[in-house]
Protein backbone atom coordinates (compact mmCIF):
# COMPACT_ATOMS: atom_id res chain seq x y z
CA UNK A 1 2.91 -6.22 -24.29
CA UNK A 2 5.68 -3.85 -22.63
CA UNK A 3 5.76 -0.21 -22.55
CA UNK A 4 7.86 2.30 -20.87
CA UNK A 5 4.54 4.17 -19.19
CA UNK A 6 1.32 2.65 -18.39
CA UNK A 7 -1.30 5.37 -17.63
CA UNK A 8 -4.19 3.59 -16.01
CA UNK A 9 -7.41 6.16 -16.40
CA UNK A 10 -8.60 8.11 -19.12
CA UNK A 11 -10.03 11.01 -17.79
CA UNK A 12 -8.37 14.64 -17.45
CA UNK A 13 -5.73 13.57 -15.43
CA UNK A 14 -4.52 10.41 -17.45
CA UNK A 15 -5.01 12.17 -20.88
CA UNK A 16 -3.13 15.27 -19.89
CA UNK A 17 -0.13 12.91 -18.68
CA UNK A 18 -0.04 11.33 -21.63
CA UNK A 19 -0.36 14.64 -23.64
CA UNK A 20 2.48 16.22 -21.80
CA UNK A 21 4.48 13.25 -21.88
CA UNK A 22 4.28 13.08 -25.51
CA UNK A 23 5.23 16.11 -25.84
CA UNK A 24 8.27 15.14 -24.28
CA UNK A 25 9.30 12.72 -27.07
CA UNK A 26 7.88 9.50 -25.06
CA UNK A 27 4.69 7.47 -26.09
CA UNK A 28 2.99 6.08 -23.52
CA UNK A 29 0.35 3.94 -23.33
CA UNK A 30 -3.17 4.87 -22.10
CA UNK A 31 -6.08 2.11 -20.60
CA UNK A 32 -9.40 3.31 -20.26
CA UNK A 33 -11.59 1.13 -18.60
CA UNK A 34 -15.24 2.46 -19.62
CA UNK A 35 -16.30 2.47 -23.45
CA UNK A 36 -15.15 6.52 -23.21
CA UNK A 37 -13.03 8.95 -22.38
CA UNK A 38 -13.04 12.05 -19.91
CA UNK A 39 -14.37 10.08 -16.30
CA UNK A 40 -15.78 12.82 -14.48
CA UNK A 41 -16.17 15.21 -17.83
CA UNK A 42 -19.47 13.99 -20.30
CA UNK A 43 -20.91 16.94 -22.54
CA UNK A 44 -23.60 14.65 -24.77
CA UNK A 45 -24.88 16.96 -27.85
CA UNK A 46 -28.46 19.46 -27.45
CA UNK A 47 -30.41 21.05 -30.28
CA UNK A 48 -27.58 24.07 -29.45
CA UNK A 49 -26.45 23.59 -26.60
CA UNK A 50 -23.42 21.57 -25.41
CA UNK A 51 -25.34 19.54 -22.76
CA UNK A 52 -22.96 19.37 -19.70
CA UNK A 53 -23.70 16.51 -17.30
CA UNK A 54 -20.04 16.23 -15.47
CA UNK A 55 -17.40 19.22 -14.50
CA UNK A 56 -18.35 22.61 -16.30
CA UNK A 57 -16.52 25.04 -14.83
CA UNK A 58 -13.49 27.25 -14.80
CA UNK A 59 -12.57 29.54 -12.17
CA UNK A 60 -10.38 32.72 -12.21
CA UNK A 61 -7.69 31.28 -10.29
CA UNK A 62 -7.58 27.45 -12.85
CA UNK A 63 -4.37 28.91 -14.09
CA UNK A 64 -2.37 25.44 -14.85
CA UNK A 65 -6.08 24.36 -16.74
CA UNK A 66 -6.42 27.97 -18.35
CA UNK A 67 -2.69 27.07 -20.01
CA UNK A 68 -3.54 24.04 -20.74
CA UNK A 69 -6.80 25.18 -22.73
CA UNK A 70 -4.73 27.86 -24.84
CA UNK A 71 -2.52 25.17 -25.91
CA UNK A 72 -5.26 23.58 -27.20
CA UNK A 73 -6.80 26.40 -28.63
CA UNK A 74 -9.77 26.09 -26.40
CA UNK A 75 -11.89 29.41 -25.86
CA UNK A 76 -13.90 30.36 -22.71
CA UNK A 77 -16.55 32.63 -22.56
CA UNK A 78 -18.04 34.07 -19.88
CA UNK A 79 -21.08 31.99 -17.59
CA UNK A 80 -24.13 34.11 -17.67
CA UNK A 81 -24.66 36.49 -14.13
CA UNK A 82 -26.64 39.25 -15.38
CA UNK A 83 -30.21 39.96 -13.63
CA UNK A 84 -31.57 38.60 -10.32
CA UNK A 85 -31.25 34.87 -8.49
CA UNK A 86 -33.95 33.36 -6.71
CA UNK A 87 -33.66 31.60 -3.08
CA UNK A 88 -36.57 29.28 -1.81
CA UNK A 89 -36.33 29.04 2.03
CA UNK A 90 -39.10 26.74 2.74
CA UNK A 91 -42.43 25.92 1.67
CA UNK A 92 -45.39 28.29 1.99
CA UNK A 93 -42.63 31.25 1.87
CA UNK A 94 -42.63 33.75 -0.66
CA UNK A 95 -39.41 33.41 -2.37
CA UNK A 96 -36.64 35.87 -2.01
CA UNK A 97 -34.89 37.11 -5.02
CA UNK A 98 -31.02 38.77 -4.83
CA UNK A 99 -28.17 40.30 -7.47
CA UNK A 100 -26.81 37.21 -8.94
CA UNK A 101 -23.22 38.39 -8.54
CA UNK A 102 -23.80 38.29 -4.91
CA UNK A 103 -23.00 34.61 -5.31
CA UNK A 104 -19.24 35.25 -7.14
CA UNK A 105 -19.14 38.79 -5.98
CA UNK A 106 -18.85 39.70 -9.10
CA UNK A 107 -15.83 37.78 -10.25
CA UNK A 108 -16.11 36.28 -13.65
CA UNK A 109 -16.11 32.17 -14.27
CA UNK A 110 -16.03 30.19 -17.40
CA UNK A 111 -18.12 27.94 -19.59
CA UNK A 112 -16.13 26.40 -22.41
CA UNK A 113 -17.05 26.53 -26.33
CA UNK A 114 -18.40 23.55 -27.87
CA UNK A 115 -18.73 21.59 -24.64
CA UNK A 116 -16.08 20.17 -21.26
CA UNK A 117 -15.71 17.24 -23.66
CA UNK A 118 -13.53 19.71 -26.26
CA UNK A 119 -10.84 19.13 -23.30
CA UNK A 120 -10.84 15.60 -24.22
CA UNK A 121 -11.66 15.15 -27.79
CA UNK A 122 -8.55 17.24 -27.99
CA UNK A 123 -6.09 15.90 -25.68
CA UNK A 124 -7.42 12.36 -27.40
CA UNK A 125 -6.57 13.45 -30.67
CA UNK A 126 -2.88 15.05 -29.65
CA UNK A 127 -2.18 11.50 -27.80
CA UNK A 128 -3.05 9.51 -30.82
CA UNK A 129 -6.01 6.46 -30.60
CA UNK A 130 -3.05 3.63 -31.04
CA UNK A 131 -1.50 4.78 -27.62
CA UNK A 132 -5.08 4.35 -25.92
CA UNK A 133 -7.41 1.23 -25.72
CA UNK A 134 -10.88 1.28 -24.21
CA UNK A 135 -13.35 -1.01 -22.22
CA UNK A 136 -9.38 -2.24 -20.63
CA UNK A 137 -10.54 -2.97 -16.99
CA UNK A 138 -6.98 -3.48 -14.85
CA UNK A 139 -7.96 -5.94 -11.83
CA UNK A 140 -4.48 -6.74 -11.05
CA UNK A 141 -1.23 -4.82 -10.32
CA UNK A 142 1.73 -6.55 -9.72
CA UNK A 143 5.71 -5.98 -9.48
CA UNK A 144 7.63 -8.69 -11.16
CA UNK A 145 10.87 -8.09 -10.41
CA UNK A 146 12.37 -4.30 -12.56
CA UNK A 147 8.27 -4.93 -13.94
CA UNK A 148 4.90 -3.84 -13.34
CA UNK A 149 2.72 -6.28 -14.48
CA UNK A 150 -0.81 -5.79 -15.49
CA UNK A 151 -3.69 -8.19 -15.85
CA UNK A 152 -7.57 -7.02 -17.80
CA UNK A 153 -10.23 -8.73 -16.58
CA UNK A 154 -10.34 -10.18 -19.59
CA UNK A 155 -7.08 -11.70 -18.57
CA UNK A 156 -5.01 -9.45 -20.99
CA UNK A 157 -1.89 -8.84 -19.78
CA UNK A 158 0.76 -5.65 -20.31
CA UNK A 159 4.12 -4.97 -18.55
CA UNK A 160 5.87 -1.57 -18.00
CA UNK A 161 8.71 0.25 -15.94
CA UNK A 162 6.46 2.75 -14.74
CA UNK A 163 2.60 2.90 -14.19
CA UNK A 164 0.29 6.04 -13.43
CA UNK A 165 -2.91 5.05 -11.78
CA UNK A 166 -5.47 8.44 -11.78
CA UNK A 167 -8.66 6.37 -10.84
CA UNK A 168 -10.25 8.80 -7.78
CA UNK A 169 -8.33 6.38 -4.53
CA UNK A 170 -11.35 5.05 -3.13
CA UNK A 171 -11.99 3.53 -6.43
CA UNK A 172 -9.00 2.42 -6.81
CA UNK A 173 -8.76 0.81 -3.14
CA UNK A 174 -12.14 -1.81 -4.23
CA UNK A 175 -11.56 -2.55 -7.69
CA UNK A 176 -7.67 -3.32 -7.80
CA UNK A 177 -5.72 -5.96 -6.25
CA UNK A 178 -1.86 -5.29 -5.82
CA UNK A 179 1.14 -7.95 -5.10
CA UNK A 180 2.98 -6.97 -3.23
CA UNK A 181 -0.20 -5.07 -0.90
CA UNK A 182 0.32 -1.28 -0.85
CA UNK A 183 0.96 0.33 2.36
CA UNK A 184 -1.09 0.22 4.91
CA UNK A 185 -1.46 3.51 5.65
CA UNK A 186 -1.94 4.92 2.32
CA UNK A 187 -4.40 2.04 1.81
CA UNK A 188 -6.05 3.36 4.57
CA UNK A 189 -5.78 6.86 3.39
CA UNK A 190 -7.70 6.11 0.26
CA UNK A 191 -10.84 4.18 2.32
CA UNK A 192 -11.35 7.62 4.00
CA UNK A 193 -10.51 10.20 1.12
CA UNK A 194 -13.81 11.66 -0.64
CA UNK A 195 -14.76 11.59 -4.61
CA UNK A 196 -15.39 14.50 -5.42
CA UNK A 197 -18.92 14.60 -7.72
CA UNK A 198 -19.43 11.21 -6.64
CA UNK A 199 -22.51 11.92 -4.80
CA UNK A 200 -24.21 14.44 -7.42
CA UNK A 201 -27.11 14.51 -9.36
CA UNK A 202 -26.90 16.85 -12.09
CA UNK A 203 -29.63 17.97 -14.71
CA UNK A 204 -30.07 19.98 -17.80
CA UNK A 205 -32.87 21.12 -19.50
CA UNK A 206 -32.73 22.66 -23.45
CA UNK A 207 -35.40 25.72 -24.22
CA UNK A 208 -35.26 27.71 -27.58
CA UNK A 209 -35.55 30.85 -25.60
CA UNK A 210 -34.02 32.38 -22.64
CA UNK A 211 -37.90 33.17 -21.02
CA UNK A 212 -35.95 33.66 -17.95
CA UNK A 213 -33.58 36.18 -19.04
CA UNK A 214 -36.66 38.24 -20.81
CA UNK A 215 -38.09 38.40 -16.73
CA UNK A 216 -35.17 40.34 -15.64
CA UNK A 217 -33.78 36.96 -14.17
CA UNK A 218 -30.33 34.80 -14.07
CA UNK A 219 -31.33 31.81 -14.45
CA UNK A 220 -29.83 31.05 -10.97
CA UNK A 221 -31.92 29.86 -8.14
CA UNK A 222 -31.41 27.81 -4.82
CA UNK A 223 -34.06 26.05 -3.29
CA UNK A 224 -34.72 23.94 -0.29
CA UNK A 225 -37.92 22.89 -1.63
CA UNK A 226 -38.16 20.25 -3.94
CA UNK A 227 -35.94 18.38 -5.62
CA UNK A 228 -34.20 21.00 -7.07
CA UNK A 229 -31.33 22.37 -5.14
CA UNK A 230 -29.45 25.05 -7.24
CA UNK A 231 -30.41 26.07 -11.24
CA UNK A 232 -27.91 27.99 -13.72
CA UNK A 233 -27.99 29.57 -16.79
CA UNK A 234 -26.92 26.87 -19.37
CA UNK A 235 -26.29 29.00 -23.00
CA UNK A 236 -23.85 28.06 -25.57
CA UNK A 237 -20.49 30.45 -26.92
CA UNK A 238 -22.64 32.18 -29.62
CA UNK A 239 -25.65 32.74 -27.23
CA UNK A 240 -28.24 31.35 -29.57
CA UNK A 241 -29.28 28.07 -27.65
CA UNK A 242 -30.18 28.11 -24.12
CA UNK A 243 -31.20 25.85 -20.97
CA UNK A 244 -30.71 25.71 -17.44
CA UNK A 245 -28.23 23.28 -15.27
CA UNK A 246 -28.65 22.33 -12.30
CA UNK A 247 -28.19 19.39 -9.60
CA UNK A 248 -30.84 17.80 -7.33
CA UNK A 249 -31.20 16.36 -3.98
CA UNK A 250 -30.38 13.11 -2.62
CA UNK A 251 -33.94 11.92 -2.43
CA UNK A 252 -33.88 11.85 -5.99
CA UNK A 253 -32.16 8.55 -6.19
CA UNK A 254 -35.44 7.15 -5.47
CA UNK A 255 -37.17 8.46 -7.94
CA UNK A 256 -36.57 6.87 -11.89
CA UNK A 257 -35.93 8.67 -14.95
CA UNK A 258 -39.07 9.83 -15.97
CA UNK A 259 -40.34 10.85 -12.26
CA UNK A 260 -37.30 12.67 -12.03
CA UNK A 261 -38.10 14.69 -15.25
CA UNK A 262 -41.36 15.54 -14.19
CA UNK A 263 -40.95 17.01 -10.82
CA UNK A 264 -37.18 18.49 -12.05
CA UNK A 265 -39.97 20.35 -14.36
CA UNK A 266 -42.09 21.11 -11.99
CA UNK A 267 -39.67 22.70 -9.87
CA UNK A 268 -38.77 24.81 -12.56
CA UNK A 269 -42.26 26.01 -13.39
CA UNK A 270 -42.50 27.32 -9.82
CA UNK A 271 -38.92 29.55 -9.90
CA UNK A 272 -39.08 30.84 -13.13
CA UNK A 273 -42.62 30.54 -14.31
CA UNK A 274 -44.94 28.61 -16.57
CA UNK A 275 -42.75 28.92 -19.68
CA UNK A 276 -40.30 26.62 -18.18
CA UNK A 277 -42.90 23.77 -19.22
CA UNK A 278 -42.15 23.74 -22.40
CA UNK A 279 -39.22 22.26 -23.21
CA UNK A 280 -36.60 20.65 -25.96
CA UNK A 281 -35.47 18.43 -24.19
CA UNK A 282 -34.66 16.75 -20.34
CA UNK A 283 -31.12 15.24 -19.16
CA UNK A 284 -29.85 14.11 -16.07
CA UNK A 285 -26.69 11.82 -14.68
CA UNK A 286 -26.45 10.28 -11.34
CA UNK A 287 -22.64 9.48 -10.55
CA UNK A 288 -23.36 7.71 -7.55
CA UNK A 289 -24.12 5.00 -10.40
CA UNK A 290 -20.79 5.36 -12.41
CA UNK A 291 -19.26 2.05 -11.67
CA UNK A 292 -15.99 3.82 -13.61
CA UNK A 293 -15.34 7.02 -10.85
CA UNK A 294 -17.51 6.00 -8.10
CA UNK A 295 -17.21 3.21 -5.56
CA UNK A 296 -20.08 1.21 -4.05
CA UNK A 297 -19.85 2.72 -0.77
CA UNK A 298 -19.68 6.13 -2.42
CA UNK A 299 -19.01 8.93 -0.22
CA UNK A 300 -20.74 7.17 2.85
CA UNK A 301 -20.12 8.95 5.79
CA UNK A 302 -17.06 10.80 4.02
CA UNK A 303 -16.62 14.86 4.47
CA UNK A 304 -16.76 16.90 1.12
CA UNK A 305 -12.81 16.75 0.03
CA UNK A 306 -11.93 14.47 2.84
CA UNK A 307 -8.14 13.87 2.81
CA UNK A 308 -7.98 15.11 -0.59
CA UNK A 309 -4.34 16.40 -1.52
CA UNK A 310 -3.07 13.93 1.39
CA UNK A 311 0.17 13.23 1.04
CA UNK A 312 0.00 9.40 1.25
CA UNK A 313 -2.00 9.63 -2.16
CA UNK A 314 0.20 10.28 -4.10
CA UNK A 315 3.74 8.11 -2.10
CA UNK A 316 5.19 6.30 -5.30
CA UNK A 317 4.79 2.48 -4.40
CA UNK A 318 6.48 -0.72 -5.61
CA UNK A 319 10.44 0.51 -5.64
CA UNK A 320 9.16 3.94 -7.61
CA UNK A 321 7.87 2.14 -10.45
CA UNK A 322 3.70 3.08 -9.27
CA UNK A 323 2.89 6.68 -9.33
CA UNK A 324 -0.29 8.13 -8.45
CA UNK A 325 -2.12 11.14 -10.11
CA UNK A 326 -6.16 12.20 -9.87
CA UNK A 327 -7.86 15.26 -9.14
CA UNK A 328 -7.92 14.28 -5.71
CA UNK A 329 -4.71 13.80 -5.53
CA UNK A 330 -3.81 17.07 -5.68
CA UNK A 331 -2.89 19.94 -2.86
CA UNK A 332 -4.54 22.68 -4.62
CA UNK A 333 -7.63 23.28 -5.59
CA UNK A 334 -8.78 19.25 -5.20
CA UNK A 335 -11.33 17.34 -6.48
CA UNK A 336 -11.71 20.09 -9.59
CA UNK A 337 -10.16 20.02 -13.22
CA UNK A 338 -7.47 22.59 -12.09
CA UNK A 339 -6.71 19.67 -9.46
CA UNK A 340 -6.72 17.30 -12.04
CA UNK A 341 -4.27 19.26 -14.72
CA UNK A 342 -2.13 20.20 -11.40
CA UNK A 343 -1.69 16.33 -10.71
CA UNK A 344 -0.96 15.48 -13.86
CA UNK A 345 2.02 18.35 -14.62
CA UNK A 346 3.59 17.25 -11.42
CA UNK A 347 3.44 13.25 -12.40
CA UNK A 348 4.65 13.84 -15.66
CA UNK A 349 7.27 15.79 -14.62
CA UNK A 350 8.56 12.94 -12.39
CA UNK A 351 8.37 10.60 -14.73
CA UNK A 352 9.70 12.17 -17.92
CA UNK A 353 12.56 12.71 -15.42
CA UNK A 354 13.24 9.35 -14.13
CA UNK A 355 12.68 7.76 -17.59
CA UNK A 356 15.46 9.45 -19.40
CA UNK A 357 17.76 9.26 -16.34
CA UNK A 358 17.13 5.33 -16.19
């Protein structure tokens, strides 16, 4: 099968090349190797409440993201700060509580309605479900002449003039093999750069009141006791469903689903009191286990953002036929969504250009 683009990667990066690039008057062709979309984005559906276990946030200054949700019609609304935060030092210390906006000072960020997944249903649904095919695993890259050829693990095979890969580069460094070998150095690049929420535990957990709120509290809290590590106020856009988000500690990798529930609950009892027992309902993802954004080696012995925005990331490989996009890919603002959208504008850009000049 032979297409004029081959985006390999369906999460925010690969879906808003493809959007922009249909846009353009081209149709490319999007392969997702999971059984979703959205990579490092997964809302799954509360009682109310959008349920965010990936990227949740947008910042004041996500201005190529914040465009890119208008055109969607996509609405923000503002994350909860009102009231005090709470900061556990150590055990056997009282904790110490502080203005939430401390944390921001004062400057507004963004939850969006309906869920981070609304980013993807929509860009899914502008791109079209015949230009994108799931549970497609690419194993093998390879440049066959004025072709890219690529090879499934199922040992499906599609060809193209020009191929975005957006998997996060030390991903893409262990579970693709390229003829002719990439460079060296970029190869080497990509063994050292870090994936960004590849190491995080996150956690949500669904009340039918905000008990928290009612105490004069944010429903923010940092702790360094526990397994806990920093709480937020999880509400939805009409403010009628609430729960708090958090992420947890490494040591919590040890622990299995249901031990993780309990003491995630426990924790919660002690910062914001007794009511925070009873509960709709518990969630929690560990990326370190994504086989789809996260490596095996994960972000052993890696620096957060490590070489992200590196140069060498993003080189165009294979006589200009293999571009590179990904949140990490990107100069500014790395490793987030704004990264992601950033990457993508610029790749799309290039190649809209080079296809209609070829």
């Amino acid at each position: 099968m032979k297409n004029d683009i081959i985006i390999i990667g369906g999460g925010l990066s690969g879906l808003t090349i493809a959007f922009l690039l249909k846009q353009k008057g081209f149709s490319p062709l999007l392969l997702e190797a999971n059984n979703r979309l959205g990579g490092r984005i997964k809302t799954v559906a509360g009682q109310k409440v959008a349920i965010e276990l990936g990227a949740t946030w947008v910042f004041n200054n996500d201005h190529h993201l914040k465009k890119l949700l208008a055109e969607l019609n996509i609405r923000l609304f503002e994350q909860y700060q009102t009231g005090l935060g709470i900061y556990e030092i150590q055990k056997g210390q009282a904790s110490e509580k502080f203005d939430s906006k401390q944390m921001t000072g004062g400057i507004p960020y963004y939850k969006i309605e309906g869920g981070t997944q609304q980013i993807i249903t929509k860009l899914a649904d502008h791109i079209g479900e015949e230009n994108i095919k799931l549970n497609t695993s690419i194993t093998h890259v390879e440049e066959l002449n004025d072709l890219i050829m690529l090879t499934t693990k199922d040992g499906d095979v599609f060809q193209s003039r020009n191929v975005v890969i957006t998997l996060p580069p030390r991903l893409l460094n262990e579970s693709i093999c390229f003829q002719p070998e990439l460079s060296p150095m970029a190869k080497e690049v990509r063994a050292n750069t870090h994936t960004w929420m590849g190491e995080s535990i996150k956690f949500t957990v669904e009340y039918s009141t905000p008990f928290w709120r009612e105490a004069g509290l944010a429903g923010l809290a940092l702790s360094h006791i526990g397994i806990v590590r920093e709480v937020q106020d999880h509400a939805n856009y009409a403010d009628d469903g609430f729960g708090l988000l958090g992420f947890l500690k490494p040591e919590s990798l040890s622990l299995n689903a249901k031990e993780r529930e309990v003491q995630v609950i426990e924790d919660l009892k002690r910062l914001f009191g007794p009511e925070a027992g009873s509960y709709i309902s518990y969630d929690d993802m560990l990326w370190n286990n994504e086989k789809f954004t996260n490596c095996t080696l994960s972000n052993q012995g890696l620096q957060a953002h490590q070489n992200n925005g590196h140069s060498m990331l993003v080189q165009p490989q294979m006589n200009d036929k293999l571009y590179f996009a990904g949140a990490e890919t990107s100069r500014f603002n790395s490793g987030y969504m704004e990264g992601a959208v950033i990457s993508a504008i610029q790749v799309a850009e290039e190649l809209s250009t080079k296809v209609t000049n070829d």
